[in-house]
Protein backbone atom coordinates (compact mmCIF):
# COMPACT_ATOMS: atom_id res chain seq x y z
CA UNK A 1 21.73 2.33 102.89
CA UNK A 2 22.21 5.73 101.04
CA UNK A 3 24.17 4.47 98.60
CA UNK A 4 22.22 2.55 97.19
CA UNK A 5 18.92 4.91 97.33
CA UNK A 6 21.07 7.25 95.40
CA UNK A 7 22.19 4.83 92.91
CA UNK A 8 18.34 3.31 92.20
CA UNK A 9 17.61 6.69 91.52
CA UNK A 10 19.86 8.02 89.26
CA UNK A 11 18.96 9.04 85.99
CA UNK A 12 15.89 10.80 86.73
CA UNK A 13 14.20 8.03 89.05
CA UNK A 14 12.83 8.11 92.39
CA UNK A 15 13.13 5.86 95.18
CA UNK A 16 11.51 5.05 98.52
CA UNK A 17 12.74 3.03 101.13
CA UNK A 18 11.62 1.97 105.03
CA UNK A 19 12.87 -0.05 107.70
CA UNK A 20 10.54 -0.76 110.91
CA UNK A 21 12.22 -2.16 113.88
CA UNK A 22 11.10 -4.54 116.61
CA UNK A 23 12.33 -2.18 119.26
CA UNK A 24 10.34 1.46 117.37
CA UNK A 25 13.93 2.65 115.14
CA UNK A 26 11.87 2.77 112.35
CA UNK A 27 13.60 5.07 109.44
CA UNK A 28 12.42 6.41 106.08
CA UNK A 29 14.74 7.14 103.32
CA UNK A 30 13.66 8.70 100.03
CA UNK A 31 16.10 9.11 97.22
CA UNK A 32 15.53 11.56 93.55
CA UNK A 33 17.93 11.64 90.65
CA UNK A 34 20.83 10.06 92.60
CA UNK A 35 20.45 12.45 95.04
CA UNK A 36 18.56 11.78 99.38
CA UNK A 37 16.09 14.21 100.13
CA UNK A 38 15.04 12.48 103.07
CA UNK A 39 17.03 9.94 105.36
CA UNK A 40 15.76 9.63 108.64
CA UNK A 41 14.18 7.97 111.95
CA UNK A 42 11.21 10.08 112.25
CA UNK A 43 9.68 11.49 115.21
CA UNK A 44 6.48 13.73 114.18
CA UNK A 45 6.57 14.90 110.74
CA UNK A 46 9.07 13.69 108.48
CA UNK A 47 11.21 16.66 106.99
CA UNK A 48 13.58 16.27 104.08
CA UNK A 49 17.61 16.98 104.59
CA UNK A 50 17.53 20.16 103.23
CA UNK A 51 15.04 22.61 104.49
CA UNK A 52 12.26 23.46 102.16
CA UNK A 53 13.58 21.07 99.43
CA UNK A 54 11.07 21.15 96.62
CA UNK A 55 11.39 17.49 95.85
CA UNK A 56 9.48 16.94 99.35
CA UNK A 57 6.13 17.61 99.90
CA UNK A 58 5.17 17.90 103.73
CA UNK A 59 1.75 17.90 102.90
CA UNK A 60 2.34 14.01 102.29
CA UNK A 61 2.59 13.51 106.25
CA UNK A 62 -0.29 15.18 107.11
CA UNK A 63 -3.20 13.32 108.55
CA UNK A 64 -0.64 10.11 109.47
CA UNK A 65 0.26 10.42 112.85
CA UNK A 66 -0.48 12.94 115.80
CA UNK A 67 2.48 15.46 115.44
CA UNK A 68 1.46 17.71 118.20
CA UNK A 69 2.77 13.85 120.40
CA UNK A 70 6.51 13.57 120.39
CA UNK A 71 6.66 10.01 121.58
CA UNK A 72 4.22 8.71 118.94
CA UNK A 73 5.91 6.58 116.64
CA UNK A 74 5.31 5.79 112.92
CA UNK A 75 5.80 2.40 112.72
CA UNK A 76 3.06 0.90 110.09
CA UNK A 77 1.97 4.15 109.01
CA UNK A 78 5.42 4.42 106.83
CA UNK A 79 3.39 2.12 104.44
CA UNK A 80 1.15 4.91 104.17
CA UNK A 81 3.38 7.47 103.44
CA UNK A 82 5.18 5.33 100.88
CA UNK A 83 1.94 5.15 99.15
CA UNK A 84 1.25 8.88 99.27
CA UNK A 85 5.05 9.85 98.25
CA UNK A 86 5.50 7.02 95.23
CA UNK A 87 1.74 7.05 94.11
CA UNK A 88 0.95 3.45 94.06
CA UNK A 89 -1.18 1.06 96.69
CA UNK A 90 0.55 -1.08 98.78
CA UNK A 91 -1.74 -4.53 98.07
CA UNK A 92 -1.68 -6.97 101.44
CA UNK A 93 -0.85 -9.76 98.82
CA UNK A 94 2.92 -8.15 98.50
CA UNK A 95 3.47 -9.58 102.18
CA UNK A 96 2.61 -13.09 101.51
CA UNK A 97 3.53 -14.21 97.74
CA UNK A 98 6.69 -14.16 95.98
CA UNK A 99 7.68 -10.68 94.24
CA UNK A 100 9.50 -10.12 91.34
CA UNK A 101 13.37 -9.21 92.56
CA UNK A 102 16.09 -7.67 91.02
CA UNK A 103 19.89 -8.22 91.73
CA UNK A 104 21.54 -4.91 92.89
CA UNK A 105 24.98 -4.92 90.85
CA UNK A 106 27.86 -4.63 92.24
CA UNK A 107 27.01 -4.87 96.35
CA UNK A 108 31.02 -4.41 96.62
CA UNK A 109 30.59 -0.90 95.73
CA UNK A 110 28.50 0.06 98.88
CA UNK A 111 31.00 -1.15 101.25
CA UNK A 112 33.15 1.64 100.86
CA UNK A 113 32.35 4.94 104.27
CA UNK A 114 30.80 7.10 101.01
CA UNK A 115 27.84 4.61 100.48
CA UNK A 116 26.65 5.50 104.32
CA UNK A 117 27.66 9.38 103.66
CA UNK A 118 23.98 11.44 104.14
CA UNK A 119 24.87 14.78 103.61
């Protein structure tokens, strides 16, 4: 949900998020300083909200999928990008032991239409 990209981010923080679905909706959101740069079901590259927005670097699709195909999906390969964008490795072991979680505050504040607005 935007709302709550933007909100993980504010303050100067950055924040990645993906969804893959049974059926091939698979989205990628990506959130800087409280702000989306990117909120999207991609098809080919994925481009940020604002055209040439500095905070995204197209350079970090490239390689991933065949963009010249319009039908090919992403699916898995948002793993990869979530690697290249954030800088960290996404370890195999993440899928099958428990993870440290943190309680988002305050889930009554994204119920409101503004939490869903993408600009």
């Amino acid at each position: 949900m935007p709302g709550v990209l933007r909100s993980l981010s504010r303050g100067g923080g950055r924040c990645f998020g993906l969804q893959l679905d049974v059926n091939g909706g698979d989205s990628v959101h990506y959130a800087v300083d409280g702000e989306l740069v990117v909120h999207e079901e991609p098809y080919g590259p994925v481009t940020p909200l604002r055209e040439g927005d500095p905070r995204w670097n197209p350079a970090w699709c490239g390689g991933l999928i065949d963009v010249t195909d319009p039908t090919e999906l992403w699916g898995p390969k948002l793993f990869l990008l979530a690697e290249r964008v954030m800088g960290t490795v996404i370890e195999r072991s993440w899928f099958t032991m428990s993870l440290r979680t943190a309680e988002v505050p305050a889930a009554t504040a994204f119920t409101g239409a503004g939490a869903w607005d993408v600009p």
